[in-house]
N, C-alpha and C. Protein backbone atom coordinates (compact mmCIF):
# COMPACT_ATOMS: atom_id res chain seq x y z
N UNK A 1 74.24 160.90 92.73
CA UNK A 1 75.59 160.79 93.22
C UNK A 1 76.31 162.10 92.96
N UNK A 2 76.46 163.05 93.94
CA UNK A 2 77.07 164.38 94.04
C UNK A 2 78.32 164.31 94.88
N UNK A 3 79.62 164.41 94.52
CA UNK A 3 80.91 164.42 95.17
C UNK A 3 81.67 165.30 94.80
N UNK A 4 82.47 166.22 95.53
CA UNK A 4 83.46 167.18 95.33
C UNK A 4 84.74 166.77 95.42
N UNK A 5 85.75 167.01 94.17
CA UNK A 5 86.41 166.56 94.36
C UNK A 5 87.56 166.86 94.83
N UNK A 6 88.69 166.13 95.97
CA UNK A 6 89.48 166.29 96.92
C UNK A 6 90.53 165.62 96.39
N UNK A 7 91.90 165.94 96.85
CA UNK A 7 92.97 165.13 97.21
C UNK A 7 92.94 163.76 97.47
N UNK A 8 91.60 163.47 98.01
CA UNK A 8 91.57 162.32 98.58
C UNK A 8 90.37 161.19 97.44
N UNK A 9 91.06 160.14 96.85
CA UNK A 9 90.03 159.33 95.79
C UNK A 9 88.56 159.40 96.48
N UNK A 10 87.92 159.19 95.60
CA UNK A 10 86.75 158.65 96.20
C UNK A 10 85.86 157.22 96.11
N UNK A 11 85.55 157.07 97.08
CA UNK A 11 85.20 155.57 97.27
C UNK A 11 83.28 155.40 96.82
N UNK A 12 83.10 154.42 95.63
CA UNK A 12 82.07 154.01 95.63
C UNK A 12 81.56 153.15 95.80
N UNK A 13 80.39 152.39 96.24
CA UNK A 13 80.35 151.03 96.57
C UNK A 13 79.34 150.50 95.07
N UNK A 14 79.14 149.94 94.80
CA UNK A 14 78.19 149.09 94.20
C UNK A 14 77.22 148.63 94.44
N UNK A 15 76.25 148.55 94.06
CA UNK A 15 74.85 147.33 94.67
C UNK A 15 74.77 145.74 94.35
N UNK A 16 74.92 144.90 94.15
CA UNK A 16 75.05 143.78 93.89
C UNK A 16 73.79 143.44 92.79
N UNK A 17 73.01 144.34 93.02
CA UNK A 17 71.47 144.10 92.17
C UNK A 17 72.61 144.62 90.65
N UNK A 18 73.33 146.19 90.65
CA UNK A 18 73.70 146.23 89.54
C UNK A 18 74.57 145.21 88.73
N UNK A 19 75.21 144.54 89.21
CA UNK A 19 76.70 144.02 88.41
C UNK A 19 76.05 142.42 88.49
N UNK A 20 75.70 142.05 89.77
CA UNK A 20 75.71 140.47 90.09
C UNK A 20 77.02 140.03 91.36
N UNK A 21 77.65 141.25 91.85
CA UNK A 21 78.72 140.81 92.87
C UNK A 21 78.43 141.88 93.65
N UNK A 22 79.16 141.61 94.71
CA UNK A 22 78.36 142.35 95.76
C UNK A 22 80.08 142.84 96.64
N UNK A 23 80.96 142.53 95.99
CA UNK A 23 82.33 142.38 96.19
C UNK A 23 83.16 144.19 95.92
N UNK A 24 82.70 144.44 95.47
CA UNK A 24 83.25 145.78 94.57
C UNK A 24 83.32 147.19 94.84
N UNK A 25 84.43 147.35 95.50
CA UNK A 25 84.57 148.81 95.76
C UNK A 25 85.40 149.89 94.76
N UNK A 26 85.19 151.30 94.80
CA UNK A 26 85.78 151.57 93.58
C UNK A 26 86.30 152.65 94.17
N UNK A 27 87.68 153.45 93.87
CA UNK A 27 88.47 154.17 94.23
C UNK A 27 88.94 155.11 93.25
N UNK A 28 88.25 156.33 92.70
CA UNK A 28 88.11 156.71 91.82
C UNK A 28 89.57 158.20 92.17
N UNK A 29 90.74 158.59 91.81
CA UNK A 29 90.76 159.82 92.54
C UNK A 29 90.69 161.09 91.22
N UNK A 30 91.35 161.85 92.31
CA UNK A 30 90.28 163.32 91.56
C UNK A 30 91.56 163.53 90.11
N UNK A 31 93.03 163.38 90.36
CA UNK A 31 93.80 163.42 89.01
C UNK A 31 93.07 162.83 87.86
N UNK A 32 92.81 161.40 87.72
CA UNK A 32 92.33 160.59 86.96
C UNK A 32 90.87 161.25 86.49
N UNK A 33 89.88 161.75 87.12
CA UNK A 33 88.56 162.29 86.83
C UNK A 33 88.94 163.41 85.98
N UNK A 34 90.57 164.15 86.45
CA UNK A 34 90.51 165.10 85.21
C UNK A 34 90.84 165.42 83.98
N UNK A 35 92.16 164.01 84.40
CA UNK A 35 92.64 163.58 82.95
C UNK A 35 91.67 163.42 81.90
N UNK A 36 91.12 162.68 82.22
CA UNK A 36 89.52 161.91 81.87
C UNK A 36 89.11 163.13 81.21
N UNK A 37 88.16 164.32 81.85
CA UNK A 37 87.47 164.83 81.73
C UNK A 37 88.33 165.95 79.98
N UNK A 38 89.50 166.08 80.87
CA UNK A 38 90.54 167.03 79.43
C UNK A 38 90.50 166.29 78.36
N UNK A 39 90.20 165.35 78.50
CA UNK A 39 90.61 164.52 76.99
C UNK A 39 92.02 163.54 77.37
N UNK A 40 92.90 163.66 78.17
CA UNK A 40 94.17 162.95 78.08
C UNK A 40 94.18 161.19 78.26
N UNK A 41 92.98 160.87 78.72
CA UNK A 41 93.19 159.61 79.05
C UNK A 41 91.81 159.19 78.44
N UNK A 42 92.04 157.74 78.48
CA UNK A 42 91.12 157.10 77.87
C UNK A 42 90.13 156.73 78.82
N UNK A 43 88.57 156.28 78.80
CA UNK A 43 87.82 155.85 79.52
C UNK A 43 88.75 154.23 80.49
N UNK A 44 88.61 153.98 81.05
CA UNK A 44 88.99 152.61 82.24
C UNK A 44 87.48 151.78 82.53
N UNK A 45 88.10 150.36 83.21
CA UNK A 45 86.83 149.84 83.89
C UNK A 45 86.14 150.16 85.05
N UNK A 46 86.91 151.53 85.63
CA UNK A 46 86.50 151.86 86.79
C UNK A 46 85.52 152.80 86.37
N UNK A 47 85.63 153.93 84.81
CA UNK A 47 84.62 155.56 84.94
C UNK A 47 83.57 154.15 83.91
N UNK A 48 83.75 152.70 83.42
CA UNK A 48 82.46 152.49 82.96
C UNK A 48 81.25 151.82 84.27
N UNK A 49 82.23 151.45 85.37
CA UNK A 49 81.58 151.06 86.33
C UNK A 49 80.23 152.36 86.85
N UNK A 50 81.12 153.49 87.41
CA UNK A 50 80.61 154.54 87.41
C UNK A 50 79.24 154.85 86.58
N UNK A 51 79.61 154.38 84.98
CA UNK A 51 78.44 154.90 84.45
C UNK A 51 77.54 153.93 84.30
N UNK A 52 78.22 152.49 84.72
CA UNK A 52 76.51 151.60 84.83
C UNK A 52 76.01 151.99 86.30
N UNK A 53 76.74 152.82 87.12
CA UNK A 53 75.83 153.22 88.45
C UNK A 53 74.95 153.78 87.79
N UNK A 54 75.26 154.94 87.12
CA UNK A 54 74.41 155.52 86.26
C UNK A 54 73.26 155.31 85.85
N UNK A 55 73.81 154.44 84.88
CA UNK A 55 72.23 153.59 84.26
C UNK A 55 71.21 152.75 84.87
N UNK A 56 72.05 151.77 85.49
CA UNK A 56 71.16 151.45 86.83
C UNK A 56 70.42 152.19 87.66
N UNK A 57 70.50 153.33 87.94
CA UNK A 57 70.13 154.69 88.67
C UNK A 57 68.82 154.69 87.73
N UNK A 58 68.83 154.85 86.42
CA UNK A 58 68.12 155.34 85.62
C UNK A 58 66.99 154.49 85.32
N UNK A 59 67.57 153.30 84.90
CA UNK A 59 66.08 151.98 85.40
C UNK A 59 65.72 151.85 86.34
N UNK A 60 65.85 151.82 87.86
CA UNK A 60 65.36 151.96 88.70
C UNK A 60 64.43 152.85 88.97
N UNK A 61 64.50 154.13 88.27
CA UNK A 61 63.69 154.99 88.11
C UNK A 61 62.82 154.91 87.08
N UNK A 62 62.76 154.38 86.29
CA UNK A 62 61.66 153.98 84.98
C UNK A 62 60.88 152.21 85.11
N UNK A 63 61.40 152.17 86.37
CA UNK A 63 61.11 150.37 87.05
C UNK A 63 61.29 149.37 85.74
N UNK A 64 62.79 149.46 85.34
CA UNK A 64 62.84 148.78 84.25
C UNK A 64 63.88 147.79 84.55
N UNK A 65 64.34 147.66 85.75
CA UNK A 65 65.52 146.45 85.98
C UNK A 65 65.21 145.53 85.60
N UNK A 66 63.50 144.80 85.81
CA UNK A 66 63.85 143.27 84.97
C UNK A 66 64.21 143.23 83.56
N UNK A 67 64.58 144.65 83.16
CA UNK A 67 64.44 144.01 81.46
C UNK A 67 65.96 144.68 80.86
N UNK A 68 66.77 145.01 82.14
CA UNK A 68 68.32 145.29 81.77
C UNK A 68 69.12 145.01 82.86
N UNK A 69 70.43 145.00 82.73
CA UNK A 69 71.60 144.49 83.74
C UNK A 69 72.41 144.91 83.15
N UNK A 70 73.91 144.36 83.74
CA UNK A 70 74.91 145.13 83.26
C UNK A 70 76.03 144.04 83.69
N UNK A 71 77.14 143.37 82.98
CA UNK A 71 78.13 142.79 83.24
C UNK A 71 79.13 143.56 84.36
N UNK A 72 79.92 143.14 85.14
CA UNK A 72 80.97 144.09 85.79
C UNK A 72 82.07 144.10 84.69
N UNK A 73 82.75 145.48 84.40
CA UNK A 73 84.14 145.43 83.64
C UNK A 73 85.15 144.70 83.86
N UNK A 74 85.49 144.37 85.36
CA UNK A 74 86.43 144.09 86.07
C UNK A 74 86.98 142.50 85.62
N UNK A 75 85.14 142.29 86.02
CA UNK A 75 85.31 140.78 85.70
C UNK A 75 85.35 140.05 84.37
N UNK A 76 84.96 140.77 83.36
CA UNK A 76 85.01 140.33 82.12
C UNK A 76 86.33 140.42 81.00
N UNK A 77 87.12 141.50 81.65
CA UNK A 77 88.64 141.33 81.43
C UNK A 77 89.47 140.54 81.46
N UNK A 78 90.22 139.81 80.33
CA UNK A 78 90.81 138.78 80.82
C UNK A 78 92.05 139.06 81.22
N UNK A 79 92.64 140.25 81.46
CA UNK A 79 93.58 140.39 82.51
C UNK A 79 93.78 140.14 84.34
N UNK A 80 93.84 139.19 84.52
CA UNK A 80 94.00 138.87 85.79
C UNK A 80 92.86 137.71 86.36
N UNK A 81 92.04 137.60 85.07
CA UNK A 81 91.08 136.62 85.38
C UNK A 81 91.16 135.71 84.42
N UNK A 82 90.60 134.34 85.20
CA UNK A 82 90.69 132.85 84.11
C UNK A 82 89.96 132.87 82.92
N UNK A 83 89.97 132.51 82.01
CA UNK A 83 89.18 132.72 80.83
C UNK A 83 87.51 131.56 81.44
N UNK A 84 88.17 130.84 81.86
CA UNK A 84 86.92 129.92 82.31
C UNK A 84 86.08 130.71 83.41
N UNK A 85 87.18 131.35 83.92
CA UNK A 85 86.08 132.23 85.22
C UNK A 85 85.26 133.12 84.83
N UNK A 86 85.82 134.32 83.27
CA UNK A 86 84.98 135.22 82.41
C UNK A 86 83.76 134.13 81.96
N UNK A 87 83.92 133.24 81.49
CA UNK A 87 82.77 132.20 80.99
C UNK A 87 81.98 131.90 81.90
N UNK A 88 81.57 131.42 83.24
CA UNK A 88 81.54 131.08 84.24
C UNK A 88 80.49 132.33 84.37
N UNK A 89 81.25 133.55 84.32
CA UNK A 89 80.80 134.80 85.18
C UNK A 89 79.57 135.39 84.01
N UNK A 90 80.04 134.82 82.83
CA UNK A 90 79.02 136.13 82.06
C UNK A 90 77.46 134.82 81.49
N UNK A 91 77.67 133.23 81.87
CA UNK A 91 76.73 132.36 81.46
C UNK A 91 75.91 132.45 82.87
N UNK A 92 76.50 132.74 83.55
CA UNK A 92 75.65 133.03 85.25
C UNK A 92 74.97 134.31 85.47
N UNK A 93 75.10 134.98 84.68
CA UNK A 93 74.55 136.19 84.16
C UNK A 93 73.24 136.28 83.62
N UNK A 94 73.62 135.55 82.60
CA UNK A 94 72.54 135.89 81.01
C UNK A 94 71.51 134.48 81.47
N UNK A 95 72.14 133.55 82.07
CA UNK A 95 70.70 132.75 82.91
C UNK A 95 69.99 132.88 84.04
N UNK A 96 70.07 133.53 84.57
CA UNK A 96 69.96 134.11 85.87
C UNK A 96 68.90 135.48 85.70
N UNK A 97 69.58 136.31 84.83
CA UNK A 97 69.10 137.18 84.50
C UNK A 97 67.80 137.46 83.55
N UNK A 98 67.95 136.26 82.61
CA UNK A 98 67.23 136.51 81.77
C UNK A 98 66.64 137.78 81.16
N UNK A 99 67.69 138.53 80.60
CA UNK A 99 67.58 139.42 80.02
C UNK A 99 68.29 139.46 78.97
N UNK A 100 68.11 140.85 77.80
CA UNK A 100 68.78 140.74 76.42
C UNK A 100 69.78 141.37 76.93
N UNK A 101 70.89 140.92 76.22
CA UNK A 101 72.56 141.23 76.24
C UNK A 101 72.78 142.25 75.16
N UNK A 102 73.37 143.25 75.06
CA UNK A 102 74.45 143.76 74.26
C UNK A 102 76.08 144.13 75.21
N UNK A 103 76.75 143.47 73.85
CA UNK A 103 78.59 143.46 74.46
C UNK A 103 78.59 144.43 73.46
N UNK A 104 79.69 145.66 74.30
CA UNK A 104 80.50 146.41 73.37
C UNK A 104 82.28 146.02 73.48
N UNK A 105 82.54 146.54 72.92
CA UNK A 105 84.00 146.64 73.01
C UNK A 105 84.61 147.56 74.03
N UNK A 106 85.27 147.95 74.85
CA UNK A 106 86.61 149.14 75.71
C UNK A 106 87.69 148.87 75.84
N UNK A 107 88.26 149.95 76.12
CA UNK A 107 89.77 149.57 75.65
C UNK A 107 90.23 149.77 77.75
């Protein structure tokens, strides 16, 4: 994933293989990438999305997806989402998936 950055955000899509939704577009723009990058701002659920593209990128290349996944940020926030729907979203996950979990913390 190589992008220059413009005036204009940039749009990423998701794979549905990474997260489990297939719903998710991401609108990243270039202020925020530099705040980011200076130190002024804190990581978001959008640059960790970004970096499970990342990682996903990276098992795919070591053919290791059955044995990792990745929650979406978005959805595991309980800002704007039901607490039953985070429950819902992350037990449909870890059975489905059958894979080992680690949760971290972000702010």
């Amino acid at each position: 994933m190589t992008t220059h950055l413009g005036p204009q955000p940039i749009k990423l899509i998701l794979k549905e293989e990474i997260i489990g939704r297939s719903d998710i577009s991401l609108f990243v723009g270039s202020e925020e990438i530099l705040e980011i990058c200076k130190g002024n701002q804190m990581l978001s659920a959008v640059v960790l999305q970004v970096w499970i593209m990342h990682l996903h990128g990276i098992c795919v290349q070591k053919d290791t997806t059955h044995l990792y996944g990745f929650f979406d940020p978005h959805t595991t926030q309980d800002v704007g989402n039901k607490r039953e729907d985070i429950q819902t979203y992350i037990m449909t996950q870890l059975s489905d998936g059958n894979k080992e979990c680690y949760l971290l913390p972000y702010y």
